[in-house]
C-alpha atoms as a PDB file:
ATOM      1  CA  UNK A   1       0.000   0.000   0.000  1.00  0.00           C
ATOM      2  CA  UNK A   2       1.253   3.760  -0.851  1.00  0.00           C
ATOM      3  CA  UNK A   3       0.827   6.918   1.235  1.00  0.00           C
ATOM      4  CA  UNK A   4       1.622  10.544   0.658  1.00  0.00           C
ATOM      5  CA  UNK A   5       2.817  12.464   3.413  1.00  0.00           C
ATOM      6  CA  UNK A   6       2.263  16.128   3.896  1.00  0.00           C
ATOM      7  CA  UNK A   7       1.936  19.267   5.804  1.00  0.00           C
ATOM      8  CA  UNK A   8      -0.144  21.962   6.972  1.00  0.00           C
ATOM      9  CA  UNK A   9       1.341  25.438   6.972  1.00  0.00           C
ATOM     10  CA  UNK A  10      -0.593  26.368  10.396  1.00  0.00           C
ATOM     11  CA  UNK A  11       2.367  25.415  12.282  1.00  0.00           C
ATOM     12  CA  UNK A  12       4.235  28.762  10.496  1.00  0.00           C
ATOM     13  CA  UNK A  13       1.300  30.832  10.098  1.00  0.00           C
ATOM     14  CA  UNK A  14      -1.949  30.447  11.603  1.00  0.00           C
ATOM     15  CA  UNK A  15      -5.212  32.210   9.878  1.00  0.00           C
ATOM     16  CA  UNK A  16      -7.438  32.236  12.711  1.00  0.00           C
ATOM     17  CA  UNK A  17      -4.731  33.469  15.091  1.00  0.00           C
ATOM     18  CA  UNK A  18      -2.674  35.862  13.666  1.00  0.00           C
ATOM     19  CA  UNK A  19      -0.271  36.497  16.120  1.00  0.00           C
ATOM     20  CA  UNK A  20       0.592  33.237  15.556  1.00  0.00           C
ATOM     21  CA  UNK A  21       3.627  33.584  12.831  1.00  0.00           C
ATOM     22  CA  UNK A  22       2.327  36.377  11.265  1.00  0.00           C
ATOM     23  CA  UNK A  23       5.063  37.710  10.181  1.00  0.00           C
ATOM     24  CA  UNK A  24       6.435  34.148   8.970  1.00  0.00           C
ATOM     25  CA  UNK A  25       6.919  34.501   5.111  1.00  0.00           C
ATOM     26  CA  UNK A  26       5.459  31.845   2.846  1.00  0.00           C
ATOM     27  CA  UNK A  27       9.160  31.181   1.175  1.00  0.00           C
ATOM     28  CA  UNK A  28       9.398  29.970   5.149  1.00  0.00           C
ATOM     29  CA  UNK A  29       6.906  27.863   5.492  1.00  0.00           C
ATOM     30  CA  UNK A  30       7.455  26.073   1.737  1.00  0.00           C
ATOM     31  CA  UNK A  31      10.956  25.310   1.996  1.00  0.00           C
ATOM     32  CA  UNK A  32      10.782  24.060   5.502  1.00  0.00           C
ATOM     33  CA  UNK A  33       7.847  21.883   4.729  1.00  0.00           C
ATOM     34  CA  UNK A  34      10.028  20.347   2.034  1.00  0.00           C
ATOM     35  CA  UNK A  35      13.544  20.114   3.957  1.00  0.00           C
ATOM     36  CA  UNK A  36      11.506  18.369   6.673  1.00  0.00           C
ATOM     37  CA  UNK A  37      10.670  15.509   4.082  1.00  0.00           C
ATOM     38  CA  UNK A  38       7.080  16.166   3.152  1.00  0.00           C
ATOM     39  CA  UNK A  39       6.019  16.382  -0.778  1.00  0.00           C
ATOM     40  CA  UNK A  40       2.610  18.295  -0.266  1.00  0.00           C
ATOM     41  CA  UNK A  41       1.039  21.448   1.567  1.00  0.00           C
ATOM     42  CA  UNK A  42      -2.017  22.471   2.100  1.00  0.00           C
ATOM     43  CA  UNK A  43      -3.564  25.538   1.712  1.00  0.00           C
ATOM     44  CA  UNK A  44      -3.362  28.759   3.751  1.00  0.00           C
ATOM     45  CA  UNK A  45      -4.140  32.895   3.940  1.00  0.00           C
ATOM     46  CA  UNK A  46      -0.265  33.854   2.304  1.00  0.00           C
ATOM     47  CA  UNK A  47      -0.796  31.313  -0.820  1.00  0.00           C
ATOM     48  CA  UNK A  48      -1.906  33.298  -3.767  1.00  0.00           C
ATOM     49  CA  UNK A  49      -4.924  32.603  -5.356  1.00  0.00           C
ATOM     50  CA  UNK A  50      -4.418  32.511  -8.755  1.00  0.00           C
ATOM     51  CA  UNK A  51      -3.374  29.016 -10.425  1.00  0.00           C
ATOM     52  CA  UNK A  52      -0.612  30.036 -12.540  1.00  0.00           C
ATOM     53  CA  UNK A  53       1.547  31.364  -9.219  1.00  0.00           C
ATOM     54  CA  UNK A  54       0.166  28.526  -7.293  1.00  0.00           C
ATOM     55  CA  UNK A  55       1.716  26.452  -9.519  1.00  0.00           C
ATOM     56  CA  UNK A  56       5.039  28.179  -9.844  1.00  0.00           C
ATOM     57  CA  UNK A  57       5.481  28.725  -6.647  1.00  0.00           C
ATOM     58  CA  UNK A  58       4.604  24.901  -5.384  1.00  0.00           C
ATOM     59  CA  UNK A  59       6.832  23.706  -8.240  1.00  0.00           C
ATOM     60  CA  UNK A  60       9.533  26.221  -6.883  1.00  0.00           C
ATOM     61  CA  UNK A  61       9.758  24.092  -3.865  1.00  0.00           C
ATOM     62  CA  UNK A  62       8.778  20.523  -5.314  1.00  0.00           C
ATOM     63  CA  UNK A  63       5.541  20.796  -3.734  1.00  0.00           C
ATOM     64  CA  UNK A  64       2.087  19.700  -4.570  1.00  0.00           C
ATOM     65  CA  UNK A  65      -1.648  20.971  -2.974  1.00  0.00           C
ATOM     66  CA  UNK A  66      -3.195  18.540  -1.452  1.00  0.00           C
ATOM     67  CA  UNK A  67      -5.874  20.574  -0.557  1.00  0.00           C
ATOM     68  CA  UNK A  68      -7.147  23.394   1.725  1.00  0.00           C
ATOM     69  CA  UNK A  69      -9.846  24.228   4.160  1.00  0.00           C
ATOM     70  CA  UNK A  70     -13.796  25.292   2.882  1.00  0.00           C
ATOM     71  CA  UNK A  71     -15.803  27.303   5.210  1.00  0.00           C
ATOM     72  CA  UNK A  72     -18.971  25.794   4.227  1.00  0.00           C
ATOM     73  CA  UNK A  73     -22.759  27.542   5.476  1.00  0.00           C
ATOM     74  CA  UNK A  74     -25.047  24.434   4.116  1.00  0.00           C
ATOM     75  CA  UNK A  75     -27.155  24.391   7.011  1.00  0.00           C
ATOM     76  CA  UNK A  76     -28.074  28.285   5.752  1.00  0.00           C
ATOM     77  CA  UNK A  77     -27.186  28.640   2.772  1.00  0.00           C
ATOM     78  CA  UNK A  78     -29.621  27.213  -0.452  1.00  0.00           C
ATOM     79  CA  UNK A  79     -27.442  24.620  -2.015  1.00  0.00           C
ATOM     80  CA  UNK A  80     -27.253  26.626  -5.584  1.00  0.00           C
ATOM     81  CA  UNK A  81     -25.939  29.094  -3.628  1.00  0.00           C
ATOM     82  CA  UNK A  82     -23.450  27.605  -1.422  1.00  0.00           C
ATOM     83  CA  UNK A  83     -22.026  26.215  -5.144  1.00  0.00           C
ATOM     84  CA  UNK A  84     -21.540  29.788  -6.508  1.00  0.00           C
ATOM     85  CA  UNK A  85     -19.516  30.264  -3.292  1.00  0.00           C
ATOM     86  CA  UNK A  86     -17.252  27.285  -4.155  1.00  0.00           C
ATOM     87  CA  UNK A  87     -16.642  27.579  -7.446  1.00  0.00           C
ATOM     88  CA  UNK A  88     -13.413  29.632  -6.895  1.00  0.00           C
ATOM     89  CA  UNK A  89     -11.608  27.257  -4.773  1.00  0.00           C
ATOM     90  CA  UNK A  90     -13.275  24.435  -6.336  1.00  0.00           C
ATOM     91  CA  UNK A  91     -11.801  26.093  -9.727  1.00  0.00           C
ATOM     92  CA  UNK A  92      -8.334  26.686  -8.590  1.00  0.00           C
ATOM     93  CA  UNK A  93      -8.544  23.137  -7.093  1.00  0.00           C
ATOM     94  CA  UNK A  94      -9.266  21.527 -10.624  1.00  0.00           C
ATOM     95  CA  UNK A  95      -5.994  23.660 -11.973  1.00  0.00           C
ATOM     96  CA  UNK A  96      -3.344  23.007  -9.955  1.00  0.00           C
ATOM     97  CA  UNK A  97      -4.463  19.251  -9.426  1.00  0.00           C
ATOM     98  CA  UNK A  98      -5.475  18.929  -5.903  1.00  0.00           C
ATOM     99  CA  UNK A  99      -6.675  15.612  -4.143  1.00  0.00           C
ATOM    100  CA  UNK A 100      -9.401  16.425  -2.193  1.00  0.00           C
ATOM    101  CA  UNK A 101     -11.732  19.739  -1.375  1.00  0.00           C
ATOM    102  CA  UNK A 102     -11.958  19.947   3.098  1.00  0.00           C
ATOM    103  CA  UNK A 103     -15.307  20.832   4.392  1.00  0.00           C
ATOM    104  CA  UNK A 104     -15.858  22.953   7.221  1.00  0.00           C
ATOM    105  CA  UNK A 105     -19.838  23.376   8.369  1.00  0.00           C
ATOM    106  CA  UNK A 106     -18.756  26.960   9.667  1.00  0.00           C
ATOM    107  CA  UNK A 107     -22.525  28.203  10.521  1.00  0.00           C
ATOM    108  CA  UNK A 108     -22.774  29.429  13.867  1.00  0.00           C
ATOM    109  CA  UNK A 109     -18.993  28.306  14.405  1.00  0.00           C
ATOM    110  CA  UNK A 110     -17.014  28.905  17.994  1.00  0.00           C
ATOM    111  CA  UNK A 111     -13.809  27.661  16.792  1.00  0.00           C
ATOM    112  CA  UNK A 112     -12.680  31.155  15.430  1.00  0.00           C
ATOM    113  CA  UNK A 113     -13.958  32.840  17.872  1.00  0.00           C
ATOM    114  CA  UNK A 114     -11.822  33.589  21.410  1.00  0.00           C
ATOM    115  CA  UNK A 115     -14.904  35.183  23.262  1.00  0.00           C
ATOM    116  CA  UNK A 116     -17.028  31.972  22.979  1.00  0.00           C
ATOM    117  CA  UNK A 117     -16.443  28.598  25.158  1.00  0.00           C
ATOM    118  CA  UNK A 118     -16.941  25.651  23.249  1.00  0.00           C
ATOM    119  CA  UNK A 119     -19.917  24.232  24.817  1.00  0.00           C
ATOM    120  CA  UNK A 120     -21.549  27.218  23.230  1.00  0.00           C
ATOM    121  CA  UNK A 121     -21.380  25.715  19.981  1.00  0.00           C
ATOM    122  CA  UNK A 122     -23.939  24.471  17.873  1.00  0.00           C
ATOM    123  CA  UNK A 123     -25.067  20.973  17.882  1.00  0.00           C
ATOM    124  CA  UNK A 124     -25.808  19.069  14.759  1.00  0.00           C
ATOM    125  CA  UNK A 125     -29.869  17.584  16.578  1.00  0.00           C
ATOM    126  CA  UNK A 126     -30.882  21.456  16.493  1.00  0.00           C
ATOM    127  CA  UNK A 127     -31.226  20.957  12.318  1.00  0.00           C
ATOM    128  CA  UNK A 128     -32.959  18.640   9.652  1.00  0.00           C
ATOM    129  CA  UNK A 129     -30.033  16.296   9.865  1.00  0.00           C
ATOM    130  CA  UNK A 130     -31.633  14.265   7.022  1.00  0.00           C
ATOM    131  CA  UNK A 131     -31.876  17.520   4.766  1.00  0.00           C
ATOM    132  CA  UNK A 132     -28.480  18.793   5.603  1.00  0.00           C
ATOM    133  CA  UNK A 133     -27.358  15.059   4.526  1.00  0.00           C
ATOM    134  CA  UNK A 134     -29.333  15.638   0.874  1.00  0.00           C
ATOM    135  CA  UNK A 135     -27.846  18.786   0.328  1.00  0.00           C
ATOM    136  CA  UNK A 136     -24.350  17.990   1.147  1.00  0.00           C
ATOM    137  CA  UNK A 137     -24.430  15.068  -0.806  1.00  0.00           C
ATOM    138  CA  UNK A 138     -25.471  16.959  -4.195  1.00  0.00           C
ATOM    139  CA  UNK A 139     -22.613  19.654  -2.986  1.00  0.00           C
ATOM    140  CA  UNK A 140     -20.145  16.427  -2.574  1.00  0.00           C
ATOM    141  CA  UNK A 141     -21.833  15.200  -6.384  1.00  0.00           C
ATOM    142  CA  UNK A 142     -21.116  18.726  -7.893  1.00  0.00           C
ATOM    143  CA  UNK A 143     -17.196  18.649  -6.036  1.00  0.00           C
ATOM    144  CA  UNK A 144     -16.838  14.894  -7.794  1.00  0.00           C
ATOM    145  CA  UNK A 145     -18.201  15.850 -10.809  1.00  0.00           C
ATOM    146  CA  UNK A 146     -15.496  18.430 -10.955  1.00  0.00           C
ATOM    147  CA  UNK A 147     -13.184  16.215 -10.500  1.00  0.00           C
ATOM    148  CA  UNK A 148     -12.023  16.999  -6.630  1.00  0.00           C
ATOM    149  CA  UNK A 149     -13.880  15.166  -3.970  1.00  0.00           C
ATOM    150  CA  UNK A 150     -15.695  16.746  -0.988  1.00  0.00           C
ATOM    151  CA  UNK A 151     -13.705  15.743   2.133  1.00  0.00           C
ATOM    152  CA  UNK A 152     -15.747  16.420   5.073  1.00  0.00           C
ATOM    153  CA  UNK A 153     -13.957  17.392   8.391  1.00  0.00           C
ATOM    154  CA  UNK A 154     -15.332  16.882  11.874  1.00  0.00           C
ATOM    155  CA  UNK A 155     -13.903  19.911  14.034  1.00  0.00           C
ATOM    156  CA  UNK A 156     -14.082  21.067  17.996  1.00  0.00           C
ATOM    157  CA  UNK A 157     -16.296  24.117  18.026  1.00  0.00           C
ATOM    158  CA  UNK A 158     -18.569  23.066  14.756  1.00  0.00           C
ATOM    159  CA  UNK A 159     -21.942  21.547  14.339  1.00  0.00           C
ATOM    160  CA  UNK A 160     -20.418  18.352  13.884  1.00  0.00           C
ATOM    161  CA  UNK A 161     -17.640  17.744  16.595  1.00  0.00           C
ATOM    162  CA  UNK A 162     -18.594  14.692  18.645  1.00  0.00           C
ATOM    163  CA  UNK A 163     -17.902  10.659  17.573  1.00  0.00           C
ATOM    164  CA  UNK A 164     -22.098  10.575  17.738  1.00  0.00           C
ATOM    165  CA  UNK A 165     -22.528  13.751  15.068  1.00  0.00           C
ATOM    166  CA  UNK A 166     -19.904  12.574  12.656  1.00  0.00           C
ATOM    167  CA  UNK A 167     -21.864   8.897  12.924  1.00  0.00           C
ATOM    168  CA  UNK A 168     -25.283  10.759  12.127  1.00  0.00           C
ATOM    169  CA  UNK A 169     -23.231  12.688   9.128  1.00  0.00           C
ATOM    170  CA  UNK A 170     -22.287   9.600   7.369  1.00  0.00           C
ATOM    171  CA  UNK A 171     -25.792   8.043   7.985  1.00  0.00           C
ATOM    172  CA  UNK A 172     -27.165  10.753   6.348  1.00  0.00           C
ATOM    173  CA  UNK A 173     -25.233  11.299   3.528  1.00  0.00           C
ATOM    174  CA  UNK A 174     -24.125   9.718   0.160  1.00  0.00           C
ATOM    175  CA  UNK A 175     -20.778   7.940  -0.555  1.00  0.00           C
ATOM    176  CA  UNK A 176     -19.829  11.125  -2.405  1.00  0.00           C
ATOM    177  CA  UNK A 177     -19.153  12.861   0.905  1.00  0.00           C
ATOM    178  CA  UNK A 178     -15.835  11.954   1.487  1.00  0.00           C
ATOM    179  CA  UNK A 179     -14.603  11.660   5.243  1.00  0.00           C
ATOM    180  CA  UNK A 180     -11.409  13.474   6.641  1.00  0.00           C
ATOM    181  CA  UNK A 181     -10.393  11.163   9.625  1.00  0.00           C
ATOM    182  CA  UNK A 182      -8.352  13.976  11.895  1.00  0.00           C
ATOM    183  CA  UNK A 183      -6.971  12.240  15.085  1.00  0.00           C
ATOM    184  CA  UNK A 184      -6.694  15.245  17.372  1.00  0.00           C
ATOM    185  CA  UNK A 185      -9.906  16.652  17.147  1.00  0.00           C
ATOM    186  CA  UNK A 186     -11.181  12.965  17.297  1.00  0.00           C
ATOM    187  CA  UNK A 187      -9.749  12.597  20.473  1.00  0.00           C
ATOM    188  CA  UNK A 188     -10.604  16.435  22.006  1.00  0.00           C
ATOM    189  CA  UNK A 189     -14.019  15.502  21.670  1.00  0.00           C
ATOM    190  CA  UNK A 190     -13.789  11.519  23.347  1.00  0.00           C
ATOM    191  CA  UNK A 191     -13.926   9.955  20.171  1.00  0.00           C
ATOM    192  CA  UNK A 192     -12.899   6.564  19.313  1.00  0.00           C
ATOM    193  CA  UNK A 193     -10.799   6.362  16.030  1.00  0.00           C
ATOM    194  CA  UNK A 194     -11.058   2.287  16.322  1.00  0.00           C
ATOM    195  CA  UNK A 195     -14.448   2.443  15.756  1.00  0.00           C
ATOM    196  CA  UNK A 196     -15.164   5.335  13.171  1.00  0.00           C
ATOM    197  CA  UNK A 197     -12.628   3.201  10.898  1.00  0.00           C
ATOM    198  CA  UNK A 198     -14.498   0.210  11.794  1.00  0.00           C
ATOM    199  CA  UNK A 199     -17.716   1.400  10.445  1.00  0.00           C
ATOM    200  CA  UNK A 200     -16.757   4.576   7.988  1.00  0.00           C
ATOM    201  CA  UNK A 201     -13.455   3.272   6.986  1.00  0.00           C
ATOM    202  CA  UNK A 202     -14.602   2.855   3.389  1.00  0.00           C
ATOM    203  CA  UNK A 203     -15.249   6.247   3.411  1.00  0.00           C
ATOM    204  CA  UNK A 204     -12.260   8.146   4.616  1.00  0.00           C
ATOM    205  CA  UNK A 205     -10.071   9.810   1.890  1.00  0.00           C
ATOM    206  CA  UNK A 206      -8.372  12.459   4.383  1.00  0.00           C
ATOM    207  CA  UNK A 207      -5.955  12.242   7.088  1.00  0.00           C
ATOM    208  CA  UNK A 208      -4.847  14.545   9.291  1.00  0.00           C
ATOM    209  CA  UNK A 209      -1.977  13.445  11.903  1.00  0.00           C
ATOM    210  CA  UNK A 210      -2.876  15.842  14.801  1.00  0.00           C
ATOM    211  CA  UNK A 211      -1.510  14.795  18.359  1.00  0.00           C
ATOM    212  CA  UNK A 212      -2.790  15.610  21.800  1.00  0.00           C
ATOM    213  CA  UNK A 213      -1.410  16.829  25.046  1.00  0.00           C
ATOM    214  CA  UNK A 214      -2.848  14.643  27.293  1.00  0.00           C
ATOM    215  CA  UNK A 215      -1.680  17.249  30.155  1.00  0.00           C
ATOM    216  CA  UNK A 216      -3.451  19.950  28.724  1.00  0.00           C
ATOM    217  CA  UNK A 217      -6.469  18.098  27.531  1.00  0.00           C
ATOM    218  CA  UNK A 218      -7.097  17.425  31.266  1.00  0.00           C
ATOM    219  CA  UNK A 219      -7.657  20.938  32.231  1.00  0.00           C
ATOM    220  CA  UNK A 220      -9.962  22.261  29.580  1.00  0.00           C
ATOM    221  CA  UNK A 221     -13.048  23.340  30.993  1.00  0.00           C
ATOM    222  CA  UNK A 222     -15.069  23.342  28.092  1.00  0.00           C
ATOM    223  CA  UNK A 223     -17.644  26.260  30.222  1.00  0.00           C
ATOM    224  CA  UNK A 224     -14.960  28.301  29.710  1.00  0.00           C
ATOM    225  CA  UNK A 225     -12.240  28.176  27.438  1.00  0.00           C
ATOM    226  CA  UNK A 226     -12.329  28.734  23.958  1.00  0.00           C
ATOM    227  CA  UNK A 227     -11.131  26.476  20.766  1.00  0.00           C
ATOM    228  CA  UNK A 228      -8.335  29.426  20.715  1.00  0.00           C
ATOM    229  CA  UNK A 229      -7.729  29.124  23.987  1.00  0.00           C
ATOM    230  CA  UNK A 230      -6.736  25.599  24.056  1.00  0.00           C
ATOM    231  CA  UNK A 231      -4.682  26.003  21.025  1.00  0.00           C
ATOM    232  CA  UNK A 232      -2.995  28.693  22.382  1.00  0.00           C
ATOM    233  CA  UNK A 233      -2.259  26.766  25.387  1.00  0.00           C
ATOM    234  CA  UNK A 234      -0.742  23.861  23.584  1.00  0.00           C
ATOM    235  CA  UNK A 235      -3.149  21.225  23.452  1.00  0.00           C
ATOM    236  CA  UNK A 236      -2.297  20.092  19.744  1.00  0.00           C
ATOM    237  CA  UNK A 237       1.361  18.883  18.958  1.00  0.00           C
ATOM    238  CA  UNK A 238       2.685  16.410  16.235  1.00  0.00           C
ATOM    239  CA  UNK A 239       3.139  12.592  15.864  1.00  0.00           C
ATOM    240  CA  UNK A 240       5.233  11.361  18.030  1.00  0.00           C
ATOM    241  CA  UNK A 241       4.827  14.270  20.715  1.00  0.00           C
ATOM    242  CA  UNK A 242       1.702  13.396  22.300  1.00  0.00           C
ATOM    243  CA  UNK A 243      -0.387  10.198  23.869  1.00  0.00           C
ATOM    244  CA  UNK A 244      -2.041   8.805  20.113  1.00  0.00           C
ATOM    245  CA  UNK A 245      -0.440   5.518  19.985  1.00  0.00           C
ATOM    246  CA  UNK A 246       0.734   5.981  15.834  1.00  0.00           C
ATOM    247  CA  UNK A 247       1.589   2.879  15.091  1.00  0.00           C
ATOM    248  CA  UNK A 248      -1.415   1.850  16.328  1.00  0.00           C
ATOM    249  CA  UNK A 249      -3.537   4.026  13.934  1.00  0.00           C
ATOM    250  CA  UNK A 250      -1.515   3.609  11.153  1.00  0.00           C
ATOM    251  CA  UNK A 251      -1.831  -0.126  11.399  1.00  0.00           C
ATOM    252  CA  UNK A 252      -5.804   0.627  11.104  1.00  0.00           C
ATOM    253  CA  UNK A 253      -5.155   2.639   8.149  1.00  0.00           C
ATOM    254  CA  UNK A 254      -3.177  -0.479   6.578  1.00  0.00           C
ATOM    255  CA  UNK A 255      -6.770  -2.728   7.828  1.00  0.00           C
ATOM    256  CA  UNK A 256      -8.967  -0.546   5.235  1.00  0.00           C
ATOM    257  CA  UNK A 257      -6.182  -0.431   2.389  1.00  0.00           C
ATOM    258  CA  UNK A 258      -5.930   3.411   2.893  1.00  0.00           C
ATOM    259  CA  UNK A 259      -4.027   4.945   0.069  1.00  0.00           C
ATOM    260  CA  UNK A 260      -4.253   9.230  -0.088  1.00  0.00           C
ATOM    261  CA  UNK A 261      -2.675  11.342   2.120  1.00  0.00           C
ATOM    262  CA  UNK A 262      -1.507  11.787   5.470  1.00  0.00           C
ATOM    263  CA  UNK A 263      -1.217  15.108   6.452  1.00  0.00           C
ATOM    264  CA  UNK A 264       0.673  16.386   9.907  1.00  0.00           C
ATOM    265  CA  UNK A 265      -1.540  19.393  10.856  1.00  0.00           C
ATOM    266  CA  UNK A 266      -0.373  20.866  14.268  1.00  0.00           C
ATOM    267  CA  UNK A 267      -1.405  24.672  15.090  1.00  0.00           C
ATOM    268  CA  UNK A 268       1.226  25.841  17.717  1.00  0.00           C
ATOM    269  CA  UNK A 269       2.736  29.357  19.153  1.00  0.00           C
ATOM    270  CA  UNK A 270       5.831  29.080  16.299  1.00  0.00           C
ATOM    271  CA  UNK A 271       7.771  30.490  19.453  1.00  0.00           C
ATOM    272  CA  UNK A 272       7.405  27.866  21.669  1.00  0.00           C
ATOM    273  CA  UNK A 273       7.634  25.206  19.256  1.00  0.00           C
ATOM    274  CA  UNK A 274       9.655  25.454  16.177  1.00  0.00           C
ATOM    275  CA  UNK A 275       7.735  24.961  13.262  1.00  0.00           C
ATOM    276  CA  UNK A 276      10.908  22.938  11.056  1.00  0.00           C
ATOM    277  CA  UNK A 277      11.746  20.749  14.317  1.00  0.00           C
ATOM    278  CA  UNK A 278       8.033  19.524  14.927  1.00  0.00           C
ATOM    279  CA  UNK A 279       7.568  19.357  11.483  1.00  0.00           C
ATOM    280  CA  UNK A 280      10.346  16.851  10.975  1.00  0.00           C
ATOM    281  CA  UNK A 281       9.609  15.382  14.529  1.00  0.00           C
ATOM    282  CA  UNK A 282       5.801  14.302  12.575  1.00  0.00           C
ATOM    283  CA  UNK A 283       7.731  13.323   9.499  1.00  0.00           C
ATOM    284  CA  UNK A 284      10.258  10.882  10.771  1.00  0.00           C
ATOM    285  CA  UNK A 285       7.493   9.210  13.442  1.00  0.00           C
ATOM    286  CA  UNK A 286       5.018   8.916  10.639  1.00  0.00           C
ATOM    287  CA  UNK A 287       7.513   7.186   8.300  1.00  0.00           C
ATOM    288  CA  UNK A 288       8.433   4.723  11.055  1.00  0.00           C
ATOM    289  CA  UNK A 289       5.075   4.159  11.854  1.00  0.00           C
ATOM    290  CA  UNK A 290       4.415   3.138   8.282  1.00  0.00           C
ATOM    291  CA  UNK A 291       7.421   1.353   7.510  1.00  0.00           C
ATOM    292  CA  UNK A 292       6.567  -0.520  10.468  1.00  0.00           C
ATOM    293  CA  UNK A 293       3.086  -1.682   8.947  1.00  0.00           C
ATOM    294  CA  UNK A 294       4.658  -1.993   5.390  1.00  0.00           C
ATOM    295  CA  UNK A 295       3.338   1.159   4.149  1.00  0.00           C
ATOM    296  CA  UNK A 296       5.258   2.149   1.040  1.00  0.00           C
ATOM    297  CA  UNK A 297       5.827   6.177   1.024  1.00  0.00           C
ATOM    298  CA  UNK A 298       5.363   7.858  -2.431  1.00  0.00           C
ATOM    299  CA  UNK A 299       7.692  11.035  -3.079  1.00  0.00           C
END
């Protein structure tokens, strides 16, 4: 079996926190994301927009896009709508030749907000879960027919956060919505990876490697502190730095015959942890995780 291995440029330069390496250049981020031994990025604020100096500047650094972040409004928005919205990224997607399209349900979000706790967020029972399930499914048909598949991703502070809400998700929805498997927001919000493999594995096309501070997992009070707050606090760290057993994980992957990409997505303060050194510190435990399940890594 093959994998891809990548990396997220939030580690450099983080969008919803910009005091978090805002003033960390994207030449920064690029080359450090290849010297640490990745051969993708995804997307972020300082990437320009148009495909042409995507590509250049990707190619500059022997990069590809794997893909970037959608803040989706479905539950709002009318679903003609919400595909006028996408067409841009879904456009510049289709040029530069990414794998997958991630989707955020972003209405009535707390996770970008520092003022709001995050058991003030909303909760996927307060909509028509079986109409929000019809219309992302045509949104994930129109992403396919494009040729970039929809790549839903469960996240602390959204409408669908908990193991029970990304369950009812894939319940309610079509094969065409894609699932984005991401281990640290898994386990912020109790879930069990073991078992959302076990019955969704066929449906994962998205990884992201995120790893937990068990430390500082146990002190978030939820009444209080923020999705910002814990990240600014360090609750989210790479492979190898944390308490997800890898190896582990990765030997689940191997159990489904997973075969896209892996993608090490760690937002940190840049000045308390390095962006290059955790970056490699993912790279090199992800590569012996999957050497040791006979994962071959593709370049």
């Amino acid at each position: 079996m093959e994998v891809k291995l990548g990396m997220s440029p939030i580690s450099w330069t983080n969008d919803d926190l910009p005091e978090l390496g805002g003033d960390t250049s994207l030449e920064t981020c690029l080359k450090e994301t290849r010297l640490a031994g990745f051969s993708g990025t995804e997307l972020g604020g300082k990437f320009p927009n148009n495909p042409n100096s995507l590509k250049k500047v990707l190619e500059a650094h022997e990069l590809k896009l794997i893909s970037g972040w959608y803040s989706g409004t479905l539950l709002k928005n009318k679903l003609n709508d919400e595909k006028i919205k996408l067409d841009k990224m879904l456009k510049l997607f289709v040029k530069v030749g990414a794998s997958v399209l991630v989707y955020g349900e972003t209405y009535n979000t707390v996770q970008n907000n520092k003022d709001k706790p995050l058991n003030s967020r909303p909760r996927l029972s307060e909509f028509d879960i079986k109409q929000y399930g019809q219309d992302l499914s045509n949104l994930a048909d129109y992403c396919l027919d494009k040729g970039v598949p929809l790549s839903f991703h469960h996240h602390m502070g959204t409408v669908v956060e908990t193991q029970n809400e990304i369950e009812q998700l894939m319940d309610n929805t079509r094969e065409s919505v894609g699932l984005l498997l991401d281990t640290g927001h898994l386990l912020f919000a109790n879930g069990d990876y073991e078992k959302i493999i076990s019955a969704f594995g066929n449906r994962i096309n998205h990884v992201h490697a995120k790893d937990i501070r068990e430390n500082i997992l146990k002190k978030v009070d939820k009444t209080k502190d923020s999705f910002l707050d814990c990240v600014l606090n360090g609750i989210f760290t790479v492979p190898g730095d944390g308490c997800i057993n890898y190896r582990k994980f990765i030997k689940r992957l191997k159990d489904i015959k997973y075969s896209g990409w892996i993608v090490v997505e760690a937002e940190q303060d840049p000045l308390k942890a390095n962006p290059f050194e955790y970056a490699r510190k993912g790279y090199n435990t992800l590569v012996s995780c999957l050497e040791y399940n006979d994962f071959k890594i593709i370049i």
